[in-house]
Protein backbone atom coordinates (compact mmCIF):
# COMPACT_ATOMS: atom_id res chain seq x y z
CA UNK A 1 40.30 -92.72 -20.33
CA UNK A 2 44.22 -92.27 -20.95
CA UNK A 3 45.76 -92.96 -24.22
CA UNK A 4 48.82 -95.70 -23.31
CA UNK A 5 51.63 -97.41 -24.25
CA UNK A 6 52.36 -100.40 -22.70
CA UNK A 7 56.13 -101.13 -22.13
CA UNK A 8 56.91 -104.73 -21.53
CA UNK A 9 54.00 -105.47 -19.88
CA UNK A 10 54.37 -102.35 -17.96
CA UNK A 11 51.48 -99.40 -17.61
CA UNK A 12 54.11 -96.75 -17.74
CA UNK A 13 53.09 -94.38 -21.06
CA UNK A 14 55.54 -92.97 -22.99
CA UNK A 15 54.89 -90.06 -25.04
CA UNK A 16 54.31 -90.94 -28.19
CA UNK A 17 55.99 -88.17 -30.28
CA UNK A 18 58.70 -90.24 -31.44
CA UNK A 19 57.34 -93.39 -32.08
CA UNK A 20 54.70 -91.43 -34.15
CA UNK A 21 57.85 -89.88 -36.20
CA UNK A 22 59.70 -93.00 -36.54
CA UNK A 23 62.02 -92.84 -33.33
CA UNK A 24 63.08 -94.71 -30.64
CA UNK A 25 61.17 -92.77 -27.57
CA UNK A 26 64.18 -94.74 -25.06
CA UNK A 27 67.49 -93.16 -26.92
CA UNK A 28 65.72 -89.83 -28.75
CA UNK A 29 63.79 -87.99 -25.70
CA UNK A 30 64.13 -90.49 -22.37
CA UNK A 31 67.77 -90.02 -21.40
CA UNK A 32 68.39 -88.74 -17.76
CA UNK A 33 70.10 -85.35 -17.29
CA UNK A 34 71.93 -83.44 -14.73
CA UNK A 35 71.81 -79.77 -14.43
CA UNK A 36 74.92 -77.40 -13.75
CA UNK A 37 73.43 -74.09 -11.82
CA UNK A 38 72.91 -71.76 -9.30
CA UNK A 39 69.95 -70.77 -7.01
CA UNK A 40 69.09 -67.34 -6.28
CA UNK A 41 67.33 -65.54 -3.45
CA UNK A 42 66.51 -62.24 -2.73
CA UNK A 43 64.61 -60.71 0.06
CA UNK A 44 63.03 -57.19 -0.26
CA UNK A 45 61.83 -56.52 3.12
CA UNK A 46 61.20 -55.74 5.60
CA UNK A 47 65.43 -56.43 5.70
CA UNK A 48 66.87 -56.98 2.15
CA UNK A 49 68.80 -60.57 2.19
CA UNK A 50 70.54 -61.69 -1.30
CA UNK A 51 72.64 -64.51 -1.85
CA UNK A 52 73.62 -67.02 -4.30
CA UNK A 53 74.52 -70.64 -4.11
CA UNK A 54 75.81 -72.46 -7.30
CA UNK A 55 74.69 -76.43 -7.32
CA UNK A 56 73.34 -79.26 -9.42
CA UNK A 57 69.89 -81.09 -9.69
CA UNK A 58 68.69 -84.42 -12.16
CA UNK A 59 66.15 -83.58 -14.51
CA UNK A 60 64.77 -87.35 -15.26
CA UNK A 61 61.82 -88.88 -17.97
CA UNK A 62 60.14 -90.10 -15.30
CA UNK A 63 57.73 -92.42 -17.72
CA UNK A 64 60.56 -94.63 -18.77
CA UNK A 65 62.95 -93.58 -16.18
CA UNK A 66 60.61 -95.77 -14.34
CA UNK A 67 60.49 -98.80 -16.40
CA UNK A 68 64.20 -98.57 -17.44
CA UNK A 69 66.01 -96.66 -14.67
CA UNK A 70 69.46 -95.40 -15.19
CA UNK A 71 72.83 -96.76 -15.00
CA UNK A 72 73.69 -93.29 -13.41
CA UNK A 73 71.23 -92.65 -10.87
CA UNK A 74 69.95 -95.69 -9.09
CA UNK A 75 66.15 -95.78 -8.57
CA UNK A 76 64.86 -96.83 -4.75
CA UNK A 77 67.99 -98.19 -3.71
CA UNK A 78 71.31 -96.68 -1.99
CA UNK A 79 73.96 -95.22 -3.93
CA UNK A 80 76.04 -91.78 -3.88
CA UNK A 81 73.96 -90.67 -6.20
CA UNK A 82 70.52 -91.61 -5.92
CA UNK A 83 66.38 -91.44 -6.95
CA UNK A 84 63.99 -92.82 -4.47
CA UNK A 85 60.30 -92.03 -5.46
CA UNK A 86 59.16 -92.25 -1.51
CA UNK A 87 60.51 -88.58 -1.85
CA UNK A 88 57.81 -87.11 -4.01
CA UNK A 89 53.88 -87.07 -3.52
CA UNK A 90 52.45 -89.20 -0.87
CA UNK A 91 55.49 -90.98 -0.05
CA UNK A 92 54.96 -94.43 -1.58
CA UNK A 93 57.27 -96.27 -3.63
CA UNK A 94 55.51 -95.41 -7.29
CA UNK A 95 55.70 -91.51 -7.97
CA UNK A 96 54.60 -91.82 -11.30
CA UNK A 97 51.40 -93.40 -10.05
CA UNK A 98 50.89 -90.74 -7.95
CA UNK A 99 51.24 -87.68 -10.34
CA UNK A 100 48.75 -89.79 -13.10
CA UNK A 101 46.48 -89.90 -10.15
CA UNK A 102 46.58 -86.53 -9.58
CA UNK A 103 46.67 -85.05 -13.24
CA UNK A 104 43.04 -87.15 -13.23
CA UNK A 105 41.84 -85.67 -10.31
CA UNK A 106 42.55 -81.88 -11.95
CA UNK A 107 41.08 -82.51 -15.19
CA UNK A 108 44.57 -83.00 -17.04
CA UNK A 109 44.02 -86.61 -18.13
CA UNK A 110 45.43 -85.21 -21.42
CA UNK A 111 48.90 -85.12 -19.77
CA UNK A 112 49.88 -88.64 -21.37
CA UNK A 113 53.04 -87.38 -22.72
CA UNK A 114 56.86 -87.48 -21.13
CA UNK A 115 57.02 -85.86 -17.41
CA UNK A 116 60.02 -84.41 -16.63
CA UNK A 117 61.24 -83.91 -13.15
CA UNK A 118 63.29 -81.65 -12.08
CA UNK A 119 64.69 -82.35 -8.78
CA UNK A 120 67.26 -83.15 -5.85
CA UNK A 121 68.82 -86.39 -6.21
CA UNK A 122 69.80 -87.77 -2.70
CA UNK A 123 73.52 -87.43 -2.05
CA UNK A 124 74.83 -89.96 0.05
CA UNK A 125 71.55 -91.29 1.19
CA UNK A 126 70.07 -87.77 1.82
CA UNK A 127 67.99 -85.39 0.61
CA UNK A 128 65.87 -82.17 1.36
CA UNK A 129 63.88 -80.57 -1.65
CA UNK A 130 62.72 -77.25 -1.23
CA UNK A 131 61.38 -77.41 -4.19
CA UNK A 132 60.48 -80.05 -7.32
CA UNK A 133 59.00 -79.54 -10.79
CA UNK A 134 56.84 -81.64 -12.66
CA UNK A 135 56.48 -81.11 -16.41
CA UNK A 136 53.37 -82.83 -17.76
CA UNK A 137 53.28 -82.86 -21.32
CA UNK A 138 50.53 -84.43 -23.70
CA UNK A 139 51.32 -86.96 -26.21
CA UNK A 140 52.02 -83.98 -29.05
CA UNK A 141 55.01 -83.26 -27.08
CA UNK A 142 53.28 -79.50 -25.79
CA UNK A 143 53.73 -78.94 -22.03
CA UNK A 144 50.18 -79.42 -20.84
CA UNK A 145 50.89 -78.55 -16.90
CA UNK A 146 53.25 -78.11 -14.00
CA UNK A 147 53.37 -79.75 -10.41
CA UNK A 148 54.92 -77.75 -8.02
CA UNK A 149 56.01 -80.02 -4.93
CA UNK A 150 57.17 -77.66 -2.12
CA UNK A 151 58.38 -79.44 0.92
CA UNK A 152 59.62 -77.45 4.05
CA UNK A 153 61.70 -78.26 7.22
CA UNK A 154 58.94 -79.43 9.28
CA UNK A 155 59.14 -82.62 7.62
CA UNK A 156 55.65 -81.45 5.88
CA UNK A 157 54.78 -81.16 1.50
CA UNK A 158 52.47 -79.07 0.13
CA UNK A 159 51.21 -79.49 -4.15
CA UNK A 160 50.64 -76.24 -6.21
CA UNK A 161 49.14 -77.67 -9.75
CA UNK A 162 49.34 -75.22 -12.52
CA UNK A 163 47.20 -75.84 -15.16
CA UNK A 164 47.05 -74.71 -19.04
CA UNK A 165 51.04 -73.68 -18.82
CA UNK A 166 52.89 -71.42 -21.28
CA UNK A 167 56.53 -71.05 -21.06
CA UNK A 168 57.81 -67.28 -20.09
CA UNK A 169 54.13 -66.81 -19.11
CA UNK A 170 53.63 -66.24 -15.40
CA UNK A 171 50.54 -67.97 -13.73
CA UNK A 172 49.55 -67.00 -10.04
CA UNK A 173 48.42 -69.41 -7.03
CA UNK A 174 47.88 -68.08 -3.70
CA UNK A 175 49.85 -69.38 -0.86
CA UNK A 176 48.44 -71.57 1.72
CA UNK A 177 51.60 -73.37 2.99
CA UNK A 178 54.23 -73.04 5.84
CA UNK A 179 57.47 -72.97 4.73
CA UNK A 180 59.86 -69.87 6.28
CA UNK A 181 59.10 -68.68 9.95
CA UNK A 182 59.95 -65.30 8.53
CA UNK A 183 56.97 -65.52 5.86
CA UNK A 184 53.59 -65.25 6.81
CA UNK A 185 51.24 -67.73 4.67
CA UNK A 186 49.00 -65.24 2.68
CA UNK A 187 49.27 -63.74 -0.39
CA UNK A 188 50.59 -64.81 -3.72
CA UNK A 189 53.05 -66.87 -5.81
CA UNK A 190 54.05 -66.22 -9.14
CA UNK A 191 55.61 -68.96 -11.18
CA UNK A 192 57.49 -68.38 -14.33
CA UNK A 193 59.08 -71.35 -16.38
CA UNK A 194 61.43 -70.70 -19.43
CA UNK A 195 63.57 -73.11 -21.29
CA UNK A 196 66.52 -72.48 -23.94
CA UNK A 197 65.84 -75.12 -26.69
CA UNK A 198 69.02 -76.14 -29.42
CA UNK A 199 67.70 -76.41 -32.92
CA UNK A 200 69.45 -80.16 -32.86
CA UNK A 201 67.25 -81.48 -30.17
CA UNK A 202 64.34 -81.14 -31.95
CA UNK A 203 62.05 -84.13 -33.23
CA UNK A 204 61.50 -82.64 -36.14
CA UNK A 205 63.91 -79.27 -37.84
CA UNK A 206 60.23 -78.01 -39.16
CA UNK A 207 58.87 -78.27 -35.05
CA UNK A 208 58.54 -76.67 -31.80
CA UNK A 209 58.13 -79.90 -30.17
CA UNK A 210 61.82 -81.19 -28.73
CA UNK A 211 63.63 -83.59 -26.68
CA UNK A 212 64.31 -81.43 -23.83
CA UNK A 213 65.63 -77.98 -23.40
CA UNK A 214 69.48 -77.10 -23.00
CA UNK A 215 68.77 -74.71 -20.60
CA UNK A 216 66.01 -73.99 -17.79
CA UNK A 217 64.57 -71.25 -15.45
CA UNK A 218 62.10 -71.67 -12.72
CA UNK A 219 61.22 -68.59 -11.18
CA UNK A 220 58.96 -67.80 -8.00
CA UNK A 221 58.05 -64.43 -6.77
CA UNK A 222 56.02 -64.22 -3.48
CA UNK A 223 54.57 -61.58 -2.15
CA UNK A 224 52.82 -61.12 1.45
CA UNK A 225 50.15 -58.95 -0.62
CA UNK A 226 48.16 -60.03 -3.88
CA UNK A 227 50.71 -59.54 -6.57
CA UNK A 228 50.49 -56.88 -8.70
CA UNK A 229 51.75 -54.52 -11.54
CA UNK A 230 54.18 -52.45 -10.47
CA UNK A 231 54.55 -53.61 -7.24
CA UNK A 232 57.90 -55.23 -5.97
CA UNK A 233 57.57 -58.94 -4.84
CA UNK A 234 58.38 -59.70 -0.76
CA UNK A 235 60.77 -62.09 -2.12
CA UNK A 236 62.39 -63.24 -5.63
CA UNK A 237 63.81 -66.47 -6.34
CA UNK A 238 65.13 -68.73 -8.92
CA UNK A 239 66.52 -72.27 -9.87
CA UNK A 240 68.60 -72.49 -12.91
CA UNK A 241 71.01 -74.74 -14.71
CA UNK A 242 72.71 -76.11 -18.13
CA UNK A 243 71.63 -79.48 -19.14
CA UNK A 244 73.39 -82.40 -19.87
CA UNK A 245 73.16 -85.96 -20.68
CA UNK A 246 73.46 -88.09 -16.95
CA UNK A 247 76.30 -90.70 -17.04
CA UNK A 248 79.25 -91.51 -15.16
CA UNK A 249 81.29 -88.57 -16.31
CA UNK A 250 78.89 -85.69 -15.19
CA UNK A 251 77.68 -87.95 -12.00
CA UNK A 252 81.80 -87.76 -11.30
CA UNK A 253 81.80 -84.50 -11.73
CA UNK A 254 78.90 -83.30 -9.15
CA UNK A 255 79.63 -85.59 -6.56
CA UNK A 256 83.39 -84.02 -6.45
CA UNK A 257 82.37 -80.06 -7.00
CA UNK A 258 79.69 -81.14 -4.44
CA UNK A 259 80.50 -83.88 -2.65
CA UNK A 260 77.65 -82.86 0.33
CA UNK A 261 75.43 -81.09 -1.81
CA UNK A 262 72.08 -81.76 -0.46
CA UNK A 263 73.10 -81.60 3.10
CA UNK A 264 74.27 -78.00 2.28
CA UNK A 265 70.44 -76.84 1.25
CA UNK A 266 69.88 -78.35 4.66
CA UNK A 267 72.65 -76.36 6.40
CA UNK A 268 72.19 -72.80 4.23
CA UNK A 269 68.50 -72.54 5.12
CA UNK A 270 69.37 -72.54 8.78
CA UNK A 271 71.89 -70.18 8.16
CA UNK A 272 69.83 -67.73 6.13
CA UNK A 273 67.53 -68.02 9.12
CA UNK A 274 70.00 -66.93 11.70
CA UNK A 275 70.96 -64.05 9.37
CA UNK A 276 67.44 -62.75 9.32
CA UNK A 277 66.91 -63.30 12.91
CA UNK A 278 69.93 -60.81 13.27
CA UNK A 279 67.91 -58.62 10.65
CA UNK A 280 65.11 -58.81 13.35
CA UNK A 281 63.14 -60.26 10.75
CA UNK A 282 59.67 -60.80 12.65
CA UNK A 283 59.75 -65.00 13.63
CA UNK A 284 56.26 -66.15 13.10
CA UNK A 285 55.56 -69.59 14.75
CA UNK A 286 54.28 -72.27 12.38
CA UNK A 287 50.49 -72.79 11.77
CA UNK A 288 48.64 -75.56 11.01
CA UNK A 289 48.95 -76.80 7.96
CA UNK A 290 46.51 -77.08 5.35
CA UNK A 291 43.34 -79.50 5.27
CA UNK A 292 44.26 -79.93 1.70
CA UNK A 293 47.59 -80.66 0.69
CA UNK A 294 46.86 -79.32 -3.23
CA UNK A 295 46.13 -75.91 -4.18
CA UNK A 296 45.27 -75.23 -8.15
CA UNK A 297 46.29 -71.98 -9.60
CA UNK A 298 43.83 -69.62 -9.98
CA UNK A 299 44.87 -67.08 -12.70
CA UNK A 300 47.13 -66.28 -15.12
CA UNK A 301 48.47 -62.72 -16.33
CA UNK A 302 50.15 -61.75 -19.52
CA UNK A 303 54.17 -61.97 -19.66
C-alpha cells in the first residue's frame, strides 16, 4: 500500500518532507517553475550534424500542481500558456493517476514523494514533446526514479522507466522505439540527470534533501551499437535550463522571447531532417511500433 496525504478530500500525496519539518509543503517545495535554456544536438555519423536551439520548458509539482493548479499556467483548459495532462501517459485527463499506476506496476510504490515534471507547456494551444521527465521521489525527499516519456512525430509515445536513480550517474536502457527516420531502433540509451542545488533551498541547512534544484541537465547519448567505454555515442544530446519561480513576470517573459516556441520544435525537427537528407543520411522507413509501450532500464554503469 502507498503512504498518503489526503488534500481536501483529494487522493493527491504530497511529499511529506516538509510537513514532517514543520513547513508548509504548498509555499516551501510545490511552487511551479519555468526553465531558461538551450537544447543541444550533435550527430557523429555517419554525417556529423550540431546545432543549438536556446528555449524554455515548466518544471511543475505535479502532486499539488494537481490539486491547486497555478495562477500561471492553466491546467486542462486554453490559455497562451498552458498544462493539459491528456499530453502525458495514456492520454486521459489525470496524469498523475497514470504515473502512480505505473510506479506500482514497476515495483516503485515507494515513490510517494513530490514528482516533478519537466516538460513543454503548450504555447498557444500547441504542443509537441520530444521529450518529458518525471522525477519520482519518496517521501524522504531522495529521488527514487525517472520516467522518460518520448513521443515522436508519428503521433506515437513510448515510456523508458529508470529505476534506483542517482544523479550524475548514467543508467542504460536499450532502445525499442521509432523516433528519427535517420536512426535505426537498436542499440542503447544512456541517460544522465544532474541538478545544481543553492544552499537556501534546502529543507534543512544540515540536509541533502531540497526544494528543487536551481539548475538542471538531462542528458541522452544513443548509440546504434551497445554503448560502451571508450566508444563515441551515434548521437549526443541535452536539455538544460536555469530555474525560476513561474508567475506572470517570467510567463511574460517566454511568451515574448518565444512567442511560437513549441511550434518551432515542430518546425526545427523537419528541418534537421532535410539537412541530413542532404547529408545522404540513410532514410529508414518507420517500423512497427512496440507491443509494449514501457521499457525498464536494464543496467547501470559507474559515472
Amino acid at each position: 500500500m502507498r503512504k498518503q496525504v489526503a488534500l481536501h478530500g483529494s487522493d493527491h500525496r504530497l511529499d511529506q518532507t516538509a510537513l514532517q519539518r514543520g513547513m508548509d509543503p504548498f509555499t516551501d517545495q510545490s511552487q511551479a517553475l519555468i526553465g531558461f535554456g538551450q537544447v543541444r544536438h550533435q550527430r557523429t555519423r555517419p554525417s556529423s550534424n550540431t546545432f543549438t536551439y536556446a528555449n524554455y520548458f515548466v518544471w511543475l509539482p505535479m502532486r499539488t500542481f494537481s490539486a491547486r493548479g497555478s495562477s500561471a499556467l492553466p491546467r486542462n483548459r486554453w490559455s497562451a500558456l498552458s498544462f493539459f495532462d491528456s499530453d502525458h501517459g495514456e492520454g486521459a485527463d489525470n496524469a498523475l493517476l497514470w504515473l502512480d499506476t505505473l510506479l506500482d506496476a514497476h515495483g516503485l510504490s515507494h515513490c510517494t514523494g513530490q514528482a516533478w515534471l519537466h516538460t513543454y507547456p503548450r504555447v498557444w494551444g500547441y504542443t509537441f514533446k520530444p521529450v518529458s521527465f518525471w522525477y519520482c521521489h519518496t517521501d524522504s525527499g531522495e529521488l527514487g526514479a525517472v520516467v522518460v516519456e518520448v513521443n515522436n512525430t508519428f503521433g506515437e509515445r513510448h515510456i523508458y522507466v529508470l529505476p534506483q536513480v542517482a544523479l550524475g550517474k548514467p543508467i542504460l536502457a536499450n532502445k525499442t522505439f521509432h523516433v528519427s527516420p535517420f536512426c535505426e531502433v537498436r542499440g542503447e540509451y544512456r541517460f544522465t540527470f544532474m541538478h545544481r542545488f543553492d544552499r537556501s533551498q534546502a529543507l534543512d541547512p544540515r540536509s541533502n534533501v531540497h526544494t528543487h534544484p536551481s539548475h538542471t541537465v538531462a542528458r541522452i547519448e544513443y548509440d546504434d551499437q551497445a554503448i560502451a567505454p571508450g566508444r563515441t555515442p551515434t548521437l549526443l544530446t541535452s536539455v538544460s535550463g536555469q530555474l525560476e519561480p513561474l508567475h506572470a513576470t517570467t510567463r511574460q517573459r517566454a511568451l515574448w522571447r518565444y512567442p511560437l516556441m513549441t511550434a518551432a520544435v515542430m518546425a526545427r525537427i523537419h528541418w534537421q531532417a532535410l539537412v541530413l537528407w542532404r547529408k545522404r543520411v540513410p532514410f529508414i522507413s518507420k517500423p512497427k511500433p512496440p507491443v509494449t509501450a514501457v521499457k525498464r532500464a536494464h543496467a547501470d554503469l559507474d559515472a
